[in-house]
C-alpha atoms as a PDB file:
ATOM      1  CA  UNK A   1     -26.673 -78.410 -51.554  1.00  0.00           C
ATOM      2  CA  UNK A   2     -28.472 -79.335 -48.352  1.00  0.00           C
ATOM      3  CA  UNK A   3     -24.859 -79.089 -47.022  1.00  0.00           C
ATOM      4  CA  UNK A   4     -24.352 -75.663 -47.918  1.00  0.00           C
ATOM      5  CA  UNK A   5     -27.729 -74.641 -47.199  1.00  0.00           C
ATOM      6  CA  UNK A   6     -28.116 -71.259 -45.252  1.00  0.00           C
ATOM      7  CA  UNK A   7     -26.904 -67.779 -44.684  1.00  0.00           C
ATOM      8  CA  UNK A   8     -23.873 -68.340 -42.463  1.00  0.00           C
ATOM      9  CA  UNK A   9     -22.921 -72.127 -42.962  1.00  0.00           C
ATOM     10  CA  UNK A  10     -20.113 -71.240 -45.638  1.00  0.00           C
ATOM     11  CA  UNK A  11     -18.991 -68.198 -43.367  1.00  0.00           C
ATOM     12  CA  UNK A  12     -18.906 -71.114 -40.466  1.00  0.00           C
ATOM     13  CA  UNK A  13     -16.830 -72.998 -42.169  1.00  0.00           C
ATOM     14  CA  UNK A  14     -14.443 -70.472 -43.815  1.00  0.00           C
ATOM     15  CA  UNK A  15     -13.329 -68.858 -40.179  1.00  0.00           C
ATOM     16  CA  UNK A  16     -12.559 -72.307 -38.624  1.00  0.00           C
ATOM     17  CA  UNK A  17     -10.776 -73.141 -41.114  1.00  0.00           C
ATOM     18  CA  UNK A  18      -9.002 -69.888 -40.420  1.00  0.00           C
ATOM     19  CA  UNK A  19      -8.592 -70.452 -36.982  1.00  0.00           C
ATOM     20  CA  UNK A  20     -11.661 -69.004 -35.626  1.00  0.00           C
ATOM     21  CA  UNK A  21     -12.749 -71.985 -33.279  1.00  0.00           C
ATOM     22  CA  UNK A  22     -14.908 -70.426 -30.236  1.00  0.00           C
ATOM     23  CA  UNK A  23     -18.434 -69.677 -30.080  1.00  0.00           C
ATOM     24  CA  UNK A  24     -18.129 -66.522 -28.910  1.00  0.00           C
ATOM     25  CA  UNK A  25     -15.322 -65.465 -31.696  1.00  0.00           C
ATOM     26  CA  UNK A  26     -17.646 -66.841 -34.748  1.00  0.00           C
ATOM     27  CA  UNK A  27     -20.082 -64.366 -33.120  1.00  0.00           C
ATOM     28  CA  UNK A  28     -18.197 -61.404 -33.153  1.00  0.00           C
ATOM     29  CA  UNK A  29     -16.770 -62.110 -36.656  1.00  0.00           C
ATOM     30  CA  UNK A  30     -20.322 -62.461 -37.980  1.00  0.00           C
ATOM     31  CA  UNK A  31     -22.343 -59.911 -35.905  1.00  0.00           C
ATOM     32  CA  UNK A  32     -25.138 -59.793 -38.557  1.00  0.00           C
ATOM     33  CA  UNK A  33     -25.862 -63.284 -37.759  1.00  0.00           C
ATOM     34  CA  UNK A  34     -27.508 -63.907 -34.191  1.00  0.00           C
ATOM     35  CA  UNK A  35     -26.460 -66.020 -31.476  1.00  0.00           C
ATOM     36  CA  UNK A  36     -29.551 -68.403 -31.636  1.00  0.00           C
ATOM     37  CA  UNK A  37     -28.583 -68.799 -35.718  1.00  0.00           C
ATOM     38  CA  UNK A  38     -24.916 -69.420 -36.084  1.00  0.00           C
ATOM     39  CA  UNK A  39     -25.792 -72.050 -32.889  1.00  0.00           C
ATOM     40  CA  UNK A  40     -28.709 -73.691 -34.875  1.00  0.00           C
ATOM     41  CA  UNK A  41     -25.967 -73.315 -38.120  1.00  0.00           C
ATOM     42  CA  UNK A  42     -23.102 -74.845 -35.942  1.00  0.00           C
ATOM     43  CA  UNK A  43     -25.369 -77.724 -34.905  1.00  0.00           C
ATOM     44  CA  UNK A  44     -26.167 -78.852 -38.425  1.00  0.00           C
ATOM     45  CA  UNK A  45     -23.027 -78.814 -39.552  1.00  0.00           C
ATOM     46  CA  UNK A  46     -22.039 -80.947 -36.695  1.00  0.00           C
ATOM     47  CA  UNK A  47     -25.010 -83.713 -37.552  1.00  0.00           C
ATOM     48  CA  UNK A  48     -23.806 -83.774 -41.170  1.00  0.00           C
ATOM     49  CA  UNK A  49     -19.853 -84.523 -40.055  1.00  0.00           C
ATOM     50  CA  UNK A  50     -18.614 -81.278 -41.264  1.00  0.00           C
ATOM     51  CA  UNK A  51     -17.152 -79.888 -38.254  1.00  0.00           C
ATOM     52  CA  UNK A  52     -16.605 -81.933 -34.989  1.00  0.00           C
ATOM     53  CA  UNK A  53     -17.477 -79.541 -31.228  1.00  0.00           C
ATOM     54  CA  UNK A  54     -14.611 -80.278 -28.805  1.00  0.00           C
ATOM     55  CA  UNK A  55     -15.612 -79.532 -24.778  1.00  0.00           C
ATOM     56  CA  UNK A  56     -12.764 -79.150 -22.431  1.00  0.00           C
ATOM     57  CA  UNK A  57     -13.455 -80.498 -18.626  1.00  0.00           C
ATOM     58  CA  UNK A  58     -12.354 -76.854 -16.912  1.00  0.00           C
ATOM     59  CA  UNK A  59     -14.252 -73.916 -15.408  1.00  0.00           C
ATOM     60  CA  UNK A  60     -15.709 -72.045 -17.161  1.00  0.00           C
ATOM     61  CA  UNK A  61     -16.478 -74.412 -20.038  1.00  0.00           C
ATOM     62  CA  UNK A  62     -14.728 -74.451 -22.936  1.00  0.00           C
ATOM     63  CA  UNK A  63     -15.456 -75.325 -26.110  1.00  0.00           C
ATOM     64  CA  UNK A  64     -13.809 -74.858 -29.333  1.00  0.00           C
ATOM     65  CA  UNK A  65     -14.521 -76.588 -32.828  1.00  0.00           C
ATOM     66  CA  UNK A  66     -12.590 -77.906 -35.753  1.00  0.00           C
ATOM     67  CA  UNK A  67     -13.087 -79.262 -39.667  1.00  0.00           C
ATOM     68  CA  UNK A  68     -13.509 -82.903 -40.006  1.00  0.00           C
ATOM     69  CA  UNK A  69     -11.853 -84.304 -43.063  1.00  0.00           C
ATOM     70  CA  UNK A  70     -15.322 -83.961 -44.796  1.00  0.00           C
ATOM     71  CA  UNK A  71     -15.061 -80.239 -43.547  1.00  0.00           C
ATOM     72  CA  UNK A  72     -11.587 -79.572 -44.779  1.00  0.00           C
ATOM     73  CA  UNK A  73     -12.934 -81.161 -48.630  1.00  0.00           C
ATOM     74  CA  UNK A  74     -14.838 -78.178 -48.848  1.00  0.00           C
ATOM     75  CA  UNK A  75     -12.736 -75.893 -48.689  1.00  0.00           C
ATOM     76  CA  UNK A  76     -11.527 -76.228 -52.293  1.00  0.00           C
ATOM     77  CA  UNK A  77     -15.057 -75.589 -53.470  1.00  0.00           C
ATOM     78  CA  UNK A  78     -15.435 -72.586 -50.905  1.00  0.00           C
ATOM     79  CA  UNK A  79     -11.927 -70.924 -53.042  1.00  0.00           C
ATOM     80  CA  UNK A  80     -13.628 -71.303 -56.601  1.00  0.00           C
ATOM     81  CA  UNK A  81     -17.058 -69.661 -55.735  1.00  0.00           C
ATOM     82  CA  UNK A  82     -15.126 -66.807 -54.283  1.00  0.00           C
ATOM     83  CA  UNK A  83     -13.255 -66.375 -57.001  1.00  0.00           C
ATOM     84  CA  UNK A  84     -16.062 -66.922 -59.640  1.00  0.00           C
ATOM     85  CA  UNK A  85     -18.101 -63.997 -57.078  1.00  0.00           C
ATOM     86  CA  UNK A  86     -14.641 -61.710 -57.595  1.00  0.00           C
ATOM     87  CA  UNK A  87     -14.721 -62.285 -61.247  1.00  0.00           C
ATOM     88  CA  UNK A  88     -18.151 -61.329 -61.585  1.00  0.00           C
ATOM     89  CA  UNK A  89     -18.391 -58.833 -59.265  1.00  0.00           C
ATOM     90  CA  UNK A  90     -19.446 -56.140 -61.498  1.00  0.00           C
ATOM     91  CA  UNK A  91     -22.277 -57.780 -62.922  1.00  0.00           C
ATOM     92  CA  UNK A  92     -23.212 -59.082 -59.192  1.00  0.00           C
ATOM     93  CA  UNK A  93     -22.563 -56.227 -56.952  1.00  0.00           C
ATOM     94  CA  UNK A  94     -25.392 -53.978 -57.669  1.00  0.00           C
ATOM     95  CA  UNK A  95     -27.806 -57.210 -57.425  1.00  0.00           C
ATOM     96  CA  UNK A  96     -27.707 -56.966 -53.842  1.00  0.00           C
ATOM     97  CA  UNK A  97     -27.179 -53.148 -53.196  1.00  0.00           C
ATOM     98  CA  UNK A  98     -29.698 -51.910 -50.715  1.00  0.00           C
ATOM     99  CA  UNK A  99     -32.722 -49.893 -52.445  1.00  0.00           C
END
């Protein structure tokens, strides 16, 4: 759980794993999420193998990232709580409607 643990991680994960592999990309794909956060996010998931940072040696710098194999394992578990959310959507939705 420590893994998983906050707002953005799985939303991290899920767009690599798309194909989403710049900074600046994850932060226009999550723009409810700031810079300094999905940075802090991107460097624990790093630390605990997830996802590996790759820097290319040009100007500007470049720097993409990619799911390790430990990344890629999650996947699978990212698919069935999206589909147990979809299934339950009706009973969850209005949980988390604005007041």
């Amino acid at each position: 759980m420590e893994v998983m643990s906050g707002k953005w991680k799985i939303g991290l994960i899920w767009c690599i794993y798309s194909g989403i592999k710049r900074p600046g990309a994850l932060h226009r794909h999550m723009p409810k999420a700031s810079r300094r956060i999905l940075d802090s996010q991107l460097k624990q998931l790093l630390q605990q193998g997830i996802i590996s940072k790759i820097t290319f040696n040009q100007l500007p710098l470049k720097v993409e990232y990619e799911l390790t194999e430990l990344g890629k394992s999650l996947i699978p578990v990212i698919e069935v709580t999206a589909q147990w959310g979809e299934t339950h959507r009706e009973v969850l939705e209005p949980l988390f409607l604005p007041v």
